[in-house]
N, C-alpha and C. Protein backbone atom coordinates (compact mmCIF):
# COMPACT_ATOMS: atom_id res chain seq x y z
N UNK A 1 -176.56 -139.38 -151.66
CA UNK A 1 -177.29 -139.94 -150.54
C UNK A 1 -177.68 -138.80 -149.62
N UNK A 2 -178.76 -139.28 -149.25
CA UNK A 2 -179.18 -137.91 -148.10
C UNK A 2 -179.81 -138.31 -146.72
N UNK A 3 -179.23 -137.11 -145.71
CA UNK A 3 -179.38 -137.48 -144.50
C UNK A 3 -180.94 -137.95 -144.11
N UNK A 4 -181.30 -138.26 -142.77
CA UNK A 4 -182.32 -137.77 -142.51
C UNK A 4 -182.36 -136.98 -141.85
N UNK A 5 -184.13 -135.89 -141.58
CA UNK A 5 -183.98 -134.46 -140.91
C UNK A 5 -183.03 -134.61 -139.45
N UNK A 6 -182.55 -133.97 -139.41
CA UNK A 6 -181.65 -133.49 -137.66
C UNK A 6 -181.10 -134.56 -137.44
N UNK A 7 -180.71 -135.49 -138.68
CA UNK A 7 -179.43 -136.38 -137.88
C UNK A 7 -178.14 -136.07 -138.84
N UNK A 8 -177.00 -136.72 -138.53
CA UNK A 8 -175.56 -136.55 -138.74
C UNK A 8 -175.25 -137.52 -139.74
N UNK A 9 -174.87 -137.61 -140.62
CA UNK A 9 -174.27 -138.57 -141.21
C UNK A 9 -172.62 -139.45 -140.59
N UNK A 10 -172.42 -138.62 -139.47
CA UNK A 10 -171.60 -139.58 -138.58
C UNK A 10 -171.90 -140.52 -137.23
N UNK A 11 -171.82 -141.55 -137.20
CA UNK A 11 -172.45 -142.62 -136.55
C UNK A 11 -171.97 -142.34 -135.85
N UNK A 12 -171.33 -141.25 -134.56
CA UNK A 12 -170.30 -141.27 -133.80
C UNK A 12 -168.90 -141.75 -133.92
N UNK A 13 -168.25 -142.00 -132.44
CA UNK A 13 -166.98 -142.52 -132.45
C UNK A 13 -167.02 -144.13 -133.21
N UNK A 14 -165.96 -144.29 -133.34
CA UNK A 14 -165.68 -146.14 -134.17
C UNK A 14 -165.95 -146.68 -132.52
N UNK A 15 -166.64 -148.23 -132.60
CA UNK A 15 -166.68 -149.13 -131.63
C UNK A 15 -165.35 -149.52 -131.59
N UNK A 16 -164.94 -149.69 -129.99
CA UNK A 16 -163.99 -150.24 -129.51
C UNK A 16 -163.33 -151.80 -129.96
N UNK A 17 -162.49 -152.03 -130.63
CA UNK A 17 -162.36 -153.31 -131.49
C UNK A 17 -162.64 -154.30 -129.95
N UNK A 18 -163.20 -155.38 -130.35
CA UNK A 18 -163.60 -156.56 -130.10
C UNK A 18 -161.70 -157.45 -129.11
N UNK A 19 -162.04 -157.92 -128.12
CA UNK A 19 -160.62 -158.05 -127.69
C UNK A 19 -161.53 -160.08 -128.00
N UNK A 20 -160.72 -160.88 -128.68
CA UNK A 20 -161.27 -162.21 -128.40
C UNK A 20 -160.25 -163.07 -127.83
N UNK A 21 -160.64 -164.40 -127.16
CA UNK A 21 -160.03 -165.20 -126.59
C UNK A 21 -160.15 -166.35 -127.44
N UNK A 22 -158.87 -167.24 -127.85
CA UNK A 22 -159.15 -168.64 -128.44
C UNK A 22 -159.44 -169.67 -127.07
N UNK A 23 -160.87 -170.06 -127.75
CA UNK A 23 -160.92 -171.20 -127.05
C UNK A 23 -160.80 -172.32 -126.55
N UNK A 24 -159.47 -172.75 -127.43
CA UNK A 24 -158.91 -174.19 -127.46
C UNK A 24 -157.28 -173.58 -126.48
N UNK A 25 -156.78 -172.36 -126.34
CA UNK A 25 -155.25 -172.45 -126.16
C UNK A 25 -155.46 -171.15 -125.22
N UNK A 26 -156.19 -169.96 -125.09
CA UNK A 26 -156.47 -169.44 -124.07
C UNK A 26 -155.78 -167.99 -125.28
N UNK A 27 -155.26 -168.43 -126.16
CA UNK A 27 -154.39 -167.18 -126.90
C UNK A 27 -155.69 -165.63 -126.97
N UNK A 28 -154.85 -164.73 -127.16
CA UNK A 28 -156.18 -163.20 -127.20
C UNK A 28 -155.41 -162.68 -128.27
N UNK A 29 -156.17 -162.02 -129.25
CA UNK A 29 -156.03 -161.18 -130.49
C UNK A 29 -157.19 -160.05 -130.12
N UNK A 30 -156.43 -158.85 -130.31
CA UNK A 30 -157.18 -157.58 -130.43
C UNK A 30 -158.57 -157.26 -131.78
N UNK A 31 -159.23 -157.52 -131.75
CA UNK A 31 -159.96 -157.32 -133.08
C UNK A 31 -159.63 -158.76 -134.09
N UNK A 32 -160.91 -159.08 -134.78
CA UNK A 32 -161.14 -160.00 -135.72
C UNK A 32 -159.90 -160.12 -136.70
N UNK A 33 -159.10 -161.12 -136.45
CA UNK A 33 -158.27 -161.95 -137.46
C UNK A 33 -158.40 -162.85 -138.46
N UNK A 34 -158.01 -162.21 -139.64
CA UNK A 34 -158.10 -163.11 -140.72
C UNK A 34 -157.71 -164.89 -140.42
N UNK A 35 -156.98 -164.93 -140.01
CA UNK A 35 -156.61 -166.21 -139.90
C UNK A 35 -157.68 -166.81 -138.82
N UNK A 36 -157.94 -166.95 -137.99
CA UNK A 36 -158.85 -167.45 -136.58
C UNK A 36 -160.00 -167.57 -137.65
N UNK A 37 -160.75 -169.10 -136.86
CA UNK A 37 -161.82 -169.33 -137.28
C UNK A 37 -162.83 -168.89 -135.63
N UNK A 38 -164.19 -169.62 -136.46
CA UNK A 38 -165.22 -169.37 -135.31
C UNK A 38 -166.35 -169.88 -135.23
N UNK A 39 -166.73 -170.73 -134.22
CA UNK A 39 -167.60 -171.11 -134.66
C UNK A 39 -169.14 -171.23 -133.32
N UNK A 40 -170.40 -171.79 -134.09
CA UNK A 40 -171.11 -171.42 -133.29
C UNK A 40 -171.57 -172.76 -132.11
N UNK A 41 -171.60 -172.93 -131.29
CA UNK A 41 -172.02 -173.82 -130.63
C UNK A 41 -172.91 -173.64 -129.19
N UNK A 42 -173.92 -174.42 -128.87
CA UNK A 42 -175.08 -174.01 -128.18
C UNK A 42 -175.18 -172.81 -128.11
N UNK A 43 -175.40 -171.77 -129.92
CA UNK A 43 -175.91 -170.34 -129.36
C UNK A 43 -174.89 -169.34 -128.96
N UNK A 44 -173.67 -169.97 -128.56
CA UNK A 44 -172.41 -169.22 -128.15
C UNK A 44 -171.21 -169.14 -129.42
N UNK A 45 -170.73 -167.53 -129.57
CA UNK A 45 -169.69 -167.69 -130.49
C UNK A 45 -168.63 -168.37 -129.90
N UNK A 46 -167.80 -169.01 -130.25
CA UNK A 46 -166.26 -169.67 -130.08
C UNK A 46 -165.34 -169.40 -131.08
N UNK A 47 -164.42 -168.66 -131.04
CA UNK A 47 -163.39 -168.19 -131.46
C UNK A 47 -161.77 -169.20 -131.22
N UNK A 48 -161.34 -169.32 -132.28
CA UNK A 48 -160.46 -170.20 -132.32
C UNK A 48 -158.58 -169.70 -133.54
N UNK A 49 -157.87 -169.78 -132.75
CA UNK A 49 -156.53 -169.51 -132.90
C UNK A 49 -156.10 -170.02 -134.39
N UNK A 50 -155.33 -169.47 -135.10
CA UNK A 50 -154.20 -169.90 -136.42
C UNK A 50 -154.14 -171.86 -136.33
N UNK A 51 -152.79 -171.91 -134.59
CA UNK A 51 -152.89 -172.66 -134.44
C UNK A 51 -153.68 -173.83 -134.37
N UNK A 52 -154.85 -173.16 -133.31
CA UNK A 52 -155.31 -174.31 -133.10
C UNK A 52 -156.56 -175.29 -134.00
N UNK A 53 -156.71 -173.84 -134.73
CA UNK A 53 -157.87 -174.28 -135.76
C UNK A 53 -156.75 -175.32 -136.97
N UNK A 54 -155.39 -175.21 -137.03
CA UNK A 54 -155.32 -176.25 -138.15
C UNK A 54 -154.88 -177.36 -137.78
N UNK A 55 -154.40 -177.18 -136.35
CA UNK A 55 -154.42 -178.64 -135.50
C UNK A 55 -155.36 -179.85 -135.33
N UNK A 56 -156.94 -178.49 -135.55
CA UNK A 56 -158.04 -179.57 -135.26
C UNK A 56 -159.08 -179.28 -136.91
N UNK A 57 -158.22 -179.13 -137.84
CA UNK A 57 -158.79 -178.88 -138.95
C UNK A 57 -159.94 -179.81 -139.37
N UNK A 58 -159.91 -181.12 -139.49
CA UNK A 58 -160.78 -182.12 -139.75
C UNK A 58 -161.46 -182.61 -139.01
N UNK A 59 -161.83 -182.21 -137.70
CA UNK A 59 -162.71 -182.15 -136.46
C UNK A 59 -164.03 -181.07 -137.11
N UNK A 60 -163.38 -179.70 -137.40
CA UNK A 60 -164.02 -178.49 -137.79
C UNK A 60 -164.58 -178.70 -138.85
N UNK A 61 -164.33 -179.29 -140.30
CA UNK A 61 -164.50 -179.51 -141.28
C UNK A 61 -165.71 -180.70 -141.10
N UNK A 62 -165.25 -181.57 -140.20
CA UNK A 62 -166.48 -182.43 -140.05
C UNK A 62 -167.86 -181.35 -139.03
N UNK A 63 -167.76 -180.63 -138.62
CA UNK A 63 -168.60 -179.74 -137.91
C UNK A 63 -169.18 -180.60 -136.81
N UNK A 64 -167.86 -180.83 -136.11
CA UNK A 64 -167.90 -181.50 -134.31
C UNK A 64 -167.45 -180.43 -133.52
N UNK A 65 -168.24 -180.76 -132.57
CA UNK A 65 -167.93 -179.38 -131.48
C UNK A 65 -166.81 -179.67 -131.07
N UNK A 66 -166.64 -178.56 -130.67
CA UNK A 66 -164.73 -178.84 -129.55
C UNK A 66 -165.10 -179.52 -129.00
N UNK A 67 -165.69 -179.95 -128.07
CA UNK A 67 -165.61 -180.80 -126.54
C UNK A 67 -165.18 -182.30 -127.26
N UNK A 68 -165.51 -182.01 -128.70
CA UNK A 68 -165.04 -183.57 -129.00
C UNK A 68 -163.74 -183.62 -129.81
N UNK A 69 -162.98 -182.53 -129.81
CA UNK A 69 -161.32 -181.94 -129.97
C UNK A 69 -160.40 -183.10 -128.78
């Protein structure tokens, strides 16, 4: 693979991991967790906990917004 003229093949420093908040329990995880789901609603990401996503598993599965959690 080859560069292009006068640039770096290093993108700079790594981006600062992502700090998220679950939106159902208020919980925070440093950077994207395997377990946490997410989902999209009016346009906005929503990020959601271990917990709370299998609490409200068949809410999600039916693809109802939280407000109706």
């Amino acid at each position: 693979m080859t560069s292009l003229p006068g640039g770096s093949d290093d993108a700079g420093s790594a981006p600062e991991p992502q700090s998220l908040m679950c939106a159902g329990c208020g919980a925070t995880a440093e950077g994207p967790q395997a377990t946490w789901t997410f989902s999209v609603e009016n346009g906005e990401r929503r990020y959601f906990c271990d917990v709370c996503s299998r609490k409200n598993l068949r809410a999600i599965e039916g693809r109802l917004d939280s407000s109706w959690w």
